[in-house]
Protein backbone atom coordinates (compact mmCIF):
# COMPACT_ATOMS: atom_id res chain seq x y z
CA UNK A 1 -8.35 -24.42 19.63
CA UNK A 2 -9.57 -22.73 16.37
CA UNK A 3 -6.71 -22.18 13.39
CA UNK A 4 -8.63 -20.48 11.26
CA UNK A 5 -8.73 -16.84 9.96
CA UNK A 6 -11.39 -14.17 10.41
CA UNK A 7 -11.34 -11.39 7.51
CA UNK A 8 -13.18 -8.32 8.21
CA UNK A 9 -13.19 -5.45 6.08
CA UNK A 10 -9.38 -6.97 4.76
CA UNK A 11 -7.73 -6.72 8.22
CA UNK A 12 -7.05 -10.54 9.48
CA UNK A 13 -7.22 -11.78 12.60
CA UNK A 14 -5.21 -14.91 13.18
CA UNK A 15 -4.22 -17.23 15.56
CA UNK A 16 -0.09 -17.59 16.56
CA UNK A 17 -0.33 -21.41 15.44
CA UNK A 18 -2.10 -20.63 12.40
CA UNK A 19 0.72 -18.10 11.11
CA UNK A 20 3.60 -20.69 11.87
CA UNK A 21 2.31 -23.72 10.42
CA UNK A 22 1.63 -21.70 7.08
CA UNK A 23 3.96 -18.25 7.07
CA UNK A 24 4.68 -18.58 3.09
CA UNK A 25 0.98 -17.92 2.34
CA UNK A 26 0.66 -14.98 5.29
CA UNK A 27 3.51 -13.25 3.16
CA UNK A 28 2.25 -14.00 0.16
CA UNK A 29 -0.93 -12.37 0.87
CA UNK A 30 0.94 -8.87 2.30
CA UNK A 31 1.07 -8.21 -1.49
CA UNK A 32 -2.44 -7.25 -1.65
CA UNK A 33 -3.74 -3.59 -0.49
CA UNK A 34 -3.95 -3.45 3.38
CA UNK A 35 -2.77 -6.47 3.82
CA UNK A 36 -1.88 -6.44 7.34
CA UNK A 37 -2.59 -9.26 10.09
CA UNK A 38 -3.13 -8.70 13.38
CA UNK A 39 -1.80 -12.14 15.49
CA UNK A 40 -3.13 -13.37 18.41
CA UNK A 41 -2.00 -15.53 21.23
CA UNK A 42 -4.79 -17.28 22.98
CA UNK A 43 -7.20 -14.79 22.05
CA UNK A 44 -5.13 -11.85 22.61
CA UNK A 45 -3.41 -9.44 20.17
CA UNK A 46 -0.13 -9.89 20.09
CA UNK A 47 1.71 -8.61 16.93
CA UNK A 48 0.90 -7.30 13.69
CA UNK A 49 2.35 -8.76 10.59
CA UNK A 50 2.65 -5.36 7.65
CA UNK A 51 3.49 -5.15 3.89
CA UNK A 52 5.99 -2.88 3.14
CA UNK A 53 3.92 -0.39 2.00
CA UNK A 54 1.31 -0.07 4.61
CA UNK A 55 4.88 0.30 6.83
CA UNK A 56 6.18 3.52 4.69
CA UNK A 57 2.20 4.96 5.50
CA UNK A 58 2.56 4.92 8.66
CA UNK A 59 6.24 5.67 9.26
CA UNK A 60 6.27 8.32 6.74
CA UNK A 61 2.91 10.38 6.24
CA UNK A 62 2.37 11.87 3.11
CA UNK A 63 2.96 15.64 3.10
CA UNK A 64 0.11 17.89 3.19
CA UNK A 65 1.42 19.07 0.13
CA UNK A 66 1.68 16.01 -1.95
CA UNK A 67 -2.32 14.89 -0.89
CA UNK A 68 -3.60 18.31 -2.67
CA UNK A 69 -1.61 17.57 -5.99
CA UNK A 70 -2.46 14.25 -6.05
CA UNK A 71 -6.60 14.80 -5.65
CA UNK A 72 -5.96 17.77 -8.57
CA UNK A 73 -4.07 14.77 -10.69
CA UNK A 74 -7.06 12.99 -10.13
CA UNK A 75 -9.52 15.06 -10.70
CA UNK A 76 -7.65 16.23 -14.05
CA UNK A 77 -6.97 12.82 -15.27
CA UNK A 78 -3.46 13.31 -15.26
CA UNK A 79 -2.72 10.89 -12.51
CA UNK A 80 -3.56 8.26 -15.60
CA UNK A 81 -0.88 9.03 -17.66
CA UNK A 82 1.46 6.54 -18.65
CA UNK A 83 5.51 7.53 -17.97
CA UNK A 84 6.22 7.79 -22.13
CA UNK A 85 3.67 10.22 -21.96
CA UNK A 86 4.95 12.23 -19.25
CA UNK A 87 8.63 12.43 -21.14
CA UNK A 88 6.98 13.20 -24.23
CA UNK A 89 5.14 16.52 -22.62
CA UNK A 90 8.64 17.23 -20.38
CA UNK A 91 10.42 16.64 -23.89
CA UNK A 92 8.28 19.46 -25.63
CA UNK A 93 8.02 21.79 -22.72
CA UNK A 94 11.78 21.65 -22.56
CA UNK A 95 11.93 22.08 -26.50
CA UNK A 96 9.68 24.83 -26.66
CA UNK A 97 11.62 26.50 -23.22
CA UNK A 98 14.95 26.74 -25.51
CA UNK A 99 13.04 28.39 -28.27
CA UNK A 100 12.50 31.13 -26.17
């Protein structure tokens, strides 16, 4: 019997024995993007091993809403600025809201 892992396109494929003699470097590796591993049982798919985050994707779609602003942050460049930036520009919008 085989033990070792197919990667294709970074969704695994690996075998029940493989993910038991070596779980500390399967969850190790669910820190990387799409991280998930599919585990199979003589051949057959069995269970699926997911990071946290590819969990809250699927159990928790992004609003409709939120996709839009987030391709305008993009294509603004605002989805690259830093969080002291972001205070400073709340901090002078607030500023300049008091002044009337």
């Amino acid at each position: 019997m085989s033990t070792t892992a197919t990667t294709r396109k970074s969704k695994r494929v690996v075998s029940a024995l493989t993910v038991r003699a070596s779980l500390g470097k399967f969850l190790d590796s669910m820190e990387e993007p799409n991280g998930s591993i599919v585990i199979s049982r003589r051949g057959t798919p069995k269970a699926v091993l997911l990071s946290i985050g590819d969990y809250l994707k699927l159990a928790t779609p992004e609003p409709e809403i939120l996709r839009i602003l987030g391709e305008g942050a993009k294509r603004n460049g605002t989805s690259k600025l830093t969080s002291r930036q972001i205070d400073a520009i709340v901090k002078k919008a607030r500023a300049e809201k008091r002044k009337g």
